[in-house]
N, C-alpha and C. Protein backbone atom coordinates (compact mmCIF):
# COMPACT_ATOMS: atom_id res chain seq x y z
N UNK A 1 142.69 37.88 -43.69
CA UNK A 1 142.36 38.85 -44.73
C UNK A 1 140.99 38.51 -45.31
N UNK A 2 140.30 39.25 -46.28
CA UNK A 2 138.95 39.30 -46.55
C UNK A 2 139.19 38.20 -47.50
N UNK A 3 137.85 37.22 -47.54
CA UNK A 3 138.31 36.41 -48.47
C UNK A 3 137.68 36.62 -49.95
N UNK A 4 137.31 38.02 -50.34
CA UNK A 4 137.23 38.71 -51.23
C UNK A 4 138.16 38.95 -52.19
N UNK A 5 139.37 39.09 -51.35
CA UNK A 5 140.03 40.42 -51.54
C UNK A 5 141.66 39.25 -52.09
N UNK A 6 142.37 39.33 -52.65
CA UNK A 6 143.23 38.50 -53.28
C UNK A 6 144.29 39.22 -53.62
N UNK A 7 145.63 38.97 -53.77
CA UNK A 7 147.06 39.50 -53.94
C UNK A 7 147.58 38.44 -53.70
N UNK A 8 148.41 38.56 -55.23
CA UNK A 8 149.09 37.47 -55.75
C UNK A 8 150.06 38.64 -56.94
N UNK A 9 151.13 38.14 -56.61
CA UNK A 9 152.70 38.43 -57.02
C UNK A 9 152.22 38.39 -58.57
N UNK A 10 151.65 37.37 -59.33
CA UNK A 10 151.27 36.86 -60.55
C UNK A 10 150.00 37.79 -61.35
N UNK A 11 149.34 38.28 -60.09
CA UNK A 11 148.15 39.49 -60.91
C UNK A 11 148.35 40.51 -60.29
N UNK A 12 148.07 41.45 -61.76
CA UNK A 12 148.34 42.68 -61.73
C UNK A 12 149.49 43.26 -60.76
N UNK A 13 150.64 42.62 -60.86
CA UNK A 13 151.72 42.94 -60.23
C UNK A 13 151.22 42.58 -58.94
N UNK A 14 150.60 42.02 -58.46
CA UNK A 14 150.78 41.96 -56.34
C UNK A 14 149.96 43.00 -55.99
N UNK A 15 149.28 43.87 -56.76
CA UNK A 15 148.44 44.57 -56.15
C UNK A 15 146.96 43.88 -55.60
N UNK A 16 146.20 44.31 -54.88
CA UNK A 16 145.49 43.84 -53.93
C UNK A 16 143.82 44.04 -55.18
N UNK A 17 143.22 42.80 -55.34
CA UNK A 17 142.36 42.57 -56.49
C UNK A 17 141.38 42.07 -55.95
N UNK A 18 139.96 41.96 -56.66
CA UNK A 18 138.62 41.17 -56.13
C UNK A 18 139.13 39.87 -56.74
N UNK A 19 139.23 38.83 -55.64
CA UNK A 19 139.41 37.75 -56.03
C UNK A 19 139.03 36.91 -57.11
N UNK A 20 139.75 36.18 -58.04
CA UNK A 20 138.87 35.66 -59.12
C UNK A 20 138.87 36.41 -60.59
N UNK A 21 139.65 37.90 -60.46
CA UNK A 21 139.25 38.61 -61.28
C UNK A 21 140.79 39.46 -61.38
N UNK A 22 140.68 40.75 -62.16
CA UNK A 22 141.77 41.55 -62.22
C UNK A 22 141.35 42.78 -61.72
N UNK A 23 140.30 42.73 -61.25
CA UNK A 23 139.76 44.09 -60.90
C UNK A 23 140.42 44.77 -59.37
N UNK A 24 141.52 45.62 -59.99
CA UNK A 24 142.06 46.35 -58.79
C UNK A 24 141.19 46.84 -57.62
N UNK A 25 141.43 46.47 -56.42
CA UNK A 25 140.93 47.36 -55.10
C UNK A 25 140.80 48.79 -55.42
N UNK A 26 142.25 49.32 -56.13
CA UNK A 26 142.41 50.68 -56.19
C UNK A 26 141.20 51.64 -57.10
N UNK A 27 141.00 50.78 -58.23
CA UNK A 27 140.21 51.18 -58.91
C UNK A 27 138.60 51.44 -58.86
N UNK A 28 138.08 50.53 -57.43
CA UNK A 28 137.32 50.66 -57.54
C UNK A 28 136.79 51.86 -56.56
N UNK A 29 138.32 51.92 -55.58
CA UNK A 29 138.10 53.01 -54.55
C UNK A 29 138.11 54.39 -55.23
N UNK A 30 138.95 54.28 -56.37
CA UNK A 30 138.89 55.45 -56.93
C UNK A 30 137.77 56.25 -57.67
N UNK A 31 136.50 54.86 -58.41
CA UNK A 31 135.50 55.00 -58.97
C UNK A 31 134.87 55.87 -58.16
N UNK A 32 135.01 55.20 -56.77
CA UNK A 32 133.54 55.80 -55.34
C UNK A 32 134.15 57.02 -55.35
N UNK A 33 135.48 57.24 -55.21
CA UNK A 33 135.84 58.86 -54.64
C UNK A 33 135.58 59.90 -55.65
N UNK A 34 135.11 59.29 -56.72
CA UNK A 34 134.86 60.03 -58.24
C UNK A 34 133.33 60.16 -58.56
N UNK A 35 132.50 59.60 -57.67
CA UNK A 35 131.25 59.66 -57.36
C UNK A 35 130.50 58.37 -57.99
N UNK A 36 131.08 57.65 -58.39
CA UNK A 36 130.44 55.85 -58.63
C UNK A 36 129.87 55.39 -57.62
N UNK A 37 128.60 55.17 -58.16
CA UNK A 37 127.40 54.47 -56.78
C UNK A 37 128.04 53.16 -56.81
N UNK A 38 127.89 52.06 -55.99
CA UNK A 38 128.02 50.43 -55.90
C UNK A 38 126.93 49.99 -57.07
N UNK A 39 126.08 50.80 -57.37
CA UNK A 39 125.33 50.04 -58.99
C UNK A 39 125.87 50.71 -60.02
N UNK A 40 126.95 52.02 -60.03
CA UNK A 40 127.40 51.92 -61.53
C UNK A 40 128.69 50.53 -61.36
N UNK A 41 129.51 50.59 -60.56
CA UNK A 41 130.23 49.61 -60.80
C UNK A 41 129.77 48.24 -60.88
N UNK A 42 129.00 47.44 -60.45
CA UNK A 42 128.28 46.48 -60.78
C UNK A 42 127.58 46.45 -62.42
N UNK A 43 127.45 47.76 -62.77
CA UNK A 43 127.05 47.80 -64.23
C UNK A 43 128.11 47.70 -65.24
N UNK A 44 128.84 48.20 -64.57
CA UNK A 44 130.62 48.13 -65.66
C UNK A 44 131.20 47.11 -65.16
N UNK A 45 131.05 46.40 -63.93
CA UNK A 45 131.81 45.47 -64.02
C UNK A 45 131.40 44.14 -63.66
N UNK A 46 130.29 43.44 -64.74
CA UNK A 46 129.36 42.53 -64.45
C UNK A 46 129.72 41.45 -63.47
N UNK A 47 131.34 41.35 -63.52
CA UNK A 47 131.55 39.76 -62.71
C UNK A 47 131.87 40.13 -60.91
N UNK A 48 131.74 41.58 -60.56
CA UNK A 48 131.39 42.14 -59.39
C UNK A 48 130.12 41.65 -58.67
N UNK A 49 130.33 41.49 -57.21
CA UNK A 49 129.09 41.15 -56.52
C UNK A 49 129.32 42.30 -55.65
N UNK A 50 127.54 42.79 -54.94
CA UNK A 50 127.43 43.88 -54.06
C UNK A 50 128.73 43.58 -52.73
N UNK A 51 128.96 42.46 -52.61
CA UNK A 51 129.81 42.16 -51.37
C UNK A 51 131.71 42.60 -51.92
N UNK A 52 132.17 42.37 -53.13
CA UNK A 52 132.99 42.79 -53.41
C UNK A 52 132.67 44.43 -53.18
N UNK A 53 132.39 45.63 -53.77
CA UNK A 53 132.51 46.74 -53.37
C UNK A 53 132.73 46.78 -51.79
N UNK A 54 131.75 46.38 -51.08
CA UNK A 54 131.70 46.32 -49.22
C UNK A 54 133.20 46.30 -48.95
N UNK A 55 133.80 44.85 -49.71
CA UNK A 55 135.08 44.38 -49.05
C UNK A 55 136.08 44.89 -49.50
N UNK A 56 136.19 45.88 -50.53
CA UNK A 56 137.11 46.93 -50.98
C UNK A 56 137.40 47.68 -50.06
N UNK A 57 135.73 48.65 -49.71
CA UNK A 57 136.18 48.95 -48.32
C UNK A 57 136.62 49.01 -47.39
N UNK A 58 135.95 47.65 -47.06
CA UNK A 58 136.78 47.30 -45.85
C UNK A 58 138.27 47.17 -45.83
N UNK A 59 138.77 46.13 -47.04
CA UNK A 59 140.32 46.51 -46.95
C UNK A 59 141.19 47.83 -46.76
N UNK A 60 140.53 48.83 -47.38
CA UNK A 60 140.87 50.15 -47.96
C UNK A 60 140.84 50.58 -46.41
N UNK A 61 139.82 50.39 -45.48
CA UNK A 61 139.75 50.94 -43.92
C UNK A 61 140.68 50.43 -43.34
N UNK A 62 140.55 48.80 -43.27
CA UNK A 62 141.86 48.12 -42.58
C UNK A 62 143.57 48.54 -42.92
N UNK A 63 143.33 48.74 -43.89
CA UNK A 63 144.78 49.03 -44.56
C UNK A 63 145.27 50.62 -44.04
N UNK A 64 144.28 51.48 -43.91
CA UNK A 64 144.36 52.32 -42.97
C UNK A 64 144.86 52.24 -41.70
N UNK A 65 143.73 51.97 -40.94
CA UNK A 65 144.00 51.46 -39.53
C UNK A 65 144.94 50.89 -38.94
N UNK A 66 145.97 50.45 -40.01
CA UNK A 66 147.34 49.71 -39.81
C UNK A 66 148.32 50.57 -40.43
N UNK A 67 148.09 51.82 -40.87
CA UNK A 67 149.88 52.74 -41.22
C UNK A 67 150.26 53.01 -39.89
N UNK A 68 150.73 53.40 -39.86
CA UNK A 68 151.81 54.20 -38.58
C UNK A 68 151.64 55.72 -38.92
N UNK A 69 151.23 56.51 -37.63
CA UNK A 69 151.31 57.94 -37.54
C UNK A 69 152.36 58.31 -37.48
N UNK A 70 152.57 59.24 -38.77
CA UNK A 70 154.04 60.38 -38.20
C UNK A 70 153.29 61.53 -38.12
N UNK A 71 154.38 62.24 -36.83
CA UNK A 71 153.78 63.22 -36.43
C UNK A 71 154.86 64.34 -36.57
């Protein structure tokens, strides 16, 4: 797994977080789909590095790439 990317039973319920921090994966995917550049979130969320957004991504793709198609 990304070593960004952190889930732990103990934060924020087990949801999948930038390591180090509480900052949900979800939230930040949701920022981008809401039109948040990678420099507004770095502005709101100072303890973010450009490589955390990247590796949101990437989880958010991988985590994809691994459901199962129903058809």
């Amino acid at each position: 797994m990304n070593n960004r990317i952190e889930i732990n039973s103990g934060v924020m319920q087990g949801k999948p977080v930038i390591r180090g921090t509480r900052i949900p994966v979800e939230l930040l995917l949701r920022k981008l789909a809401e039109g948040a550049t990678a420099a507004d979130l770095l502005d709101a969320y100072p303890r973010l590095a450009p490589e955390d957004v990247v590796a949101a991504l990437s989880y958010a793709a991988d985590t994809i790439a691994h459901e199962t198609v129903l058809v």
